[in-house]
N, C-alpha and C. Protein backbone atom coordinates (compact mmCIF):
# COMPACT_ATOMS: atom_id res chain seq x y z
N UNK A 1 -9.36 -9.35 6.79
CA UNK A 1 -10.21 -8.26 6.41
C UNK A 1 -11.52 -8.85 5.88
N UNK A 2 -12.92 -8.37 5.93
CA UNK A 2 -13.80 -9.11 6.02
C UNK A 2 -14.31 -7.68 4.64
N UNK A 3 -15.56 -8.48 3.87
CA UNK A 3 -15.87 -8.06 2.73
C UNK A 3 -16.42 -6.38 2.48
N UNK A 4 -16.80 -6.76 3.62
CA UNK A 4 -17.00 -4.72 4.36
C UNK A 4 -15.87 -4.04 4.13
N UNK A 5 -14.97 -4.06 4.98
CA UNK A 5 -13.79 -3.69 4.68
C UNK A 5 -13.01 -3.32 3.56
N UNK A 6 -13.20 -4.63 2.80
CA UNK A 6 -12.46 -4.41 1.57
C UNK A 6 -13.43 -4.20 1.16
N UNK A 7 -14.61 -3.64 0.90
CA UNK A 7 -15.50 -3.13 -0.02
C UNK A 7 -15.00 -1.40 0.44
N UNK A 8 -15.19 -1.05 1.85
CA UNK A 8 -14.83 0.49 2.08
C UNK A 8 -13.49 0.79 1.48
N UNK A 9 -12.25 -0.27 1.14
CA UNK A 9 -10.96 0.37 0.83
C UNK A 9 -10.58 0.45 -0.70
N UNK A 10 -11.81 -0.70 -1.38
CA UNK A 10 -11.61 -0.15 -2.87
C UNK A 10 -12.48 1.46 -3.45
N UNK A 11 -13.52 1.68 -2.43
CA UNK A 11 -14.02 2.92 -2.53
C UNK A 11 -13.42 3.97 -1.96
N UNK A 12 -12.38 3.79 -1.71
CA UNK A 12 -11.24 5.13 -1.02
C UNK A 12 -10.22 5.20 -2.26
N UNK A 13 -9.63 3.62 -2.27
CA UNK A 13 -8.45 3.64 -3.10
C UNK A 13 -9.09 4.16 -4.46
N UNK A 14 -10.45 3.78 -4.94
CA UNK A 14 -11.30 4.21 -6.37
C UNK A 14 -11.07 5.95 -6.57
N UNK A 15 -11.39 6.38 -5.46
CA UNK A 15 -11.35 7.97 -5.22
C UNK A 15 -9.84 8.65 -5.25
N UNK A 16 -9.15 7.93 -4.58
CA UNK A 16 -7.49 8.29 -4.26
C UNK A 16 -6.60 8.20 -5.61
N UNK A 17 -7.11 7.38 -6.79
CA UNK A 17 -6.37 7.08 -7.61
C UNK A 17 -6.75 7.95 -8.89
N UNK A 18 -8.17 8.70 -8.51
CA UNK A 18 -8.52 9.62 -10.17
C UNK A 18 -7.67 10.29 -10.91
N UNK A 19 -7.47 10.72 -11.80
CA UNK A 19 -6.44 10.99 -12.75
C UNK A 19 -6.89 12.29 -11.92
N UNK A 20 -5.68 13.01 -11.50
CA UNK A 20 -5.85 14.66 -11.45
C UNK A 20 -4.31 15.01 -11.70
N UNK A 21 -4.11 16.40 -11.54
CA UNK A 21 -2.89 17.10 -11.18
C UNK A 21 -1.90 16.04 -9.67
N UNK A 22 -2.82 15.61 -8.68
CA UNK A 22 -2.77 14.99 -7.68
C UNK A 22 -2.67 13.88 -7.39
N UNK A 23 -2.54 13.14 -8.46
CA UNK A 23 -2.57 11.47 -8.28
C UNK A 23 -1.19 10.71 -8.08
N UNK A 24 -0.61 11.77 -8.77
CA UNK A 24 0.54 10.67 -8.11
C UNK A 24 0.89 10.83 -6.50
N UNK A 25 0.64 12.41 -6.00
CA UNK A 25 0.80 12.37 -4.49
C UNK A 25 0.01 11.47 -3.70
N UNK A 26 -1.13 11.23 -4.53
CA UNK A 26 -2.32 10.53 -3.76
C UNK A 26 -1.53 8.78 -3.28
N UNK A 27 -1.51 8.48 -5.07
CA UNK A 27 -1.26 7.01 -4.97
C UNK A 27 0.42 6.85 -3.93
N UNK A 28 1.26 7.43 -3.71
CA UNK A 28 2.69 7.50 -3.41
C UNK A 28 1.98 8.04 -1.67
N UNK A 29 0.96 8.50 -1.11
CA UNK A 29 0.29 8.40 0.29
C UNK A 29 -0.07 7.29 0.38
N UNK A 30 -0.77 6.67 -0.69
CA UNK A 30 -1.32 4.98 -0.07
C UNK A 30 -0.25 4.06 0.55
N UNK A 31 1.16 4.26 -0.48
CA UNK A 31 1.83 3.30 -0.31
C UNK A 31 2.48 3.62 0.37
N UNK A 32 2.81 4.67 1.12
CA UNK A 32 3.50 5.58 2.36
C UNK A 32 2.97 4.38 3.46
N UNK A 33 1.40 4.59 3.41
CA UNK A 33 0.79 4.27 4.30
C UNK A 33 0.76 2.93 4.82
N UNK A 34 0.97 2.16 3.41
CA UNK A 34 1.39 0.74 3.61
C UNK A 34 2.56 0.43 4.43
N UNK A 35 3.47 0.83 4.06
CA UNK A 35 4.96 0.67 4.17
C UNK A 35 5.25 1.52 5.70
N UNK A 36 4.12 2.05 5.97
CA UNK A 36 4.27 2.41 7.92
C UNK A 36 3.78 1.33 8.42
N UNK A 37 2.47 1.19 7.69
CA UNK A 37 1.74 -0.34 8.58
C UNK A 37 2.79 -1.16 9.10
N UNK A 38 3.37 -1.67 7.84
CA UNK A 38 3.86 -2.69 7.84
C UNK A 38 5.51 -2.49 8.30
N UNK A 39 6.23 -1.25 8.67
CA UNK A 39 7.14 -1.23 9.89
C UNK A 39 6.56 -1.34 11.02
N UNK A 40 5.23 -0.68 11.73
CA UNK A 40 5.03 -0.69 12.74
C UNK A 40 4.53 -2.34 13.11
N UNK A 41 3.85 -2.71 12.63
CA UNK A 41 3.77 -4.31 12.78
C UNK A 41 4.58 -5.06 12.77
N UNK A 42 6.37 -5.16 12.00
CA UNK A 42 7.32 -6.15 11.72
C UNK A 42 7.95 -5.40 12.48
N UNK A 43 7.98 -4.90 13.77
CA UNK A 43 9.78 -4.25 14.38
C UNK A 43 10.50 -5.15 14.53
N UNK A 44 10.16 -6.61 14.29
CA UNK A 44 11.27 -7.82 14.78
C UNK A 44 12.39 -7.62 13.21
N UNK A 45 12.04 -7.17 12.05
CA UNK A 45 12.61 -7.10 11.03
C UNK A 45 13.53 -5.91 10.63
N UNK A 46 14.34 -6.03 10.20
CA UNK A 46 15.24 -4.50 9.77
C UNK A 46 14.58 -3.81 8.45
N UNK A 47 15.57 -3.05 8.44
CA UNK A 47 14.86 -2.12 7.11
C UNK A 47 15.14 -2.72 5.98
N UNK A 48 15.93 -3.41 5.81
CA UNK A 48 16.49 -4.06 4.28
C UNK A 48 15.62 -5.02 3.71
N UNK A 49 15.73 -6.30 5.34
CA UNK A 49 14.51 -7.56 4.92
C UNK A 49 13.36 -6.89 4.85
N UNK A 50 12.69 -6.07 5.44
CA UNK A 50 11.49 -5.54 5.12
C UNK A 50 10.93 -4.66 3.96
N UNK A 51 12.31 -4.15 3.53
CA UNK A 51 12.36 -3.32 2.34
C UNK A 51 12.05 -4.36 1.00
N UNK A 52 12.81 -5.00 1.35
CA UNK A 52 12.97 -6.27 0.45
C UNK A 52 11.34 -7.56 0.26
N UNK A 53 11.14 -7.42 0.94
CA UNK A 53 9.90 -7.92 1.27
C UNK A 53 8.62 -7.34 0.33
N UNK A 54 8.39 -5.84 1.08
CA UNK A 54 8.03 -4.84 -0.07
C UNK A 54 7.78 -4.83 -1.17
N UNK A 55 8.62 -4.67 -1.10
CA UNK A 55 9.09 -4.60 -3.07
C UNK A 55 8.63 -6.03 -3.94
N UNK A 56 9.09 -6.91 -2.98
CA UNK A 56 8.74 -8.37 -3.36
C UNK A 56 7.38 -8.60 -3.33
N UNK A 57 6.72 -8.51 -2.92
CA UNK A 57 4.94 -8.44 -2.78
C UNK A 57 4.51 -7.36 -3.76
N UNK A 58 4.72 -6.44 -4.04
CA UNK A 58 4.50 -4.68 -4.67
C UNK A 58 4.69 -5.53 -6.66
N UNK A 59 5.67 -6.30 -6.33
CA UNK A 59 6.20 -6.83 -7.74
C UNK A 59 4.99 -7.58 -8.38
N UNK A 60 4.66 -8.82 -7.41
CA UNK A 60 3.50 -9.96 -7.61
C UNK A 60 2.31 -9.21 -7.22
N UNK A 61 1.86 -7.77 -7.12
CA UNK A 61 0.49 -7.13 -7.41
C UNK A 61 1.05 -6.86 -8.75
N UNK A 62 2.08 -6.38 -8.97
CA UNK A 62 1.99 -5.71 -10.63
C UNK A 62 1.95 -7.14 -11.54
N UNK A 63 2.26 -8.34 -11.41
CA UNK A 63 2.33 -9.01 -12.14
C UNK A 63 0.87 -9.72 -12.21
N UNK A 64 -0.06 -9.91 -11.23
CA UNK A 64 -1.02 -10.39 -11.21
C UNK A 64 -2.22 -9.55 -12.17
């Protein structure tokens, strides 16, 4: 992803995440959205290792 890019997706995710009535549907669409990406890209993987995977990466953003 080149600096464009991630400059357009922190100004979506900035917008997607405002405190409303709506934020948690918002933020729980991002990660929907992730978690399709990233079945449709890994079909060599099952649902468990990939689940697992997930979660494992999802962990080391919260810890960072």
């Amino acid at each position: 992803m080149n600096n464009i890019e991630q400059w357009y997706l922190k100004k979506l995710f900035k917008r997607e995440v405002i405190q409303s009535p709506e934020h948690r549907n918002n933020i729980l669409k991002l990660y929907t959205m992730i978690v399709e990406a990233a079945r449709n890209e890994f079909t060599e993987d099952n649902k468990s290792t990939l689940d697992s995977f997930l979660k494992e990466i999802h962990q080391e953003a919260l810890d960072s």
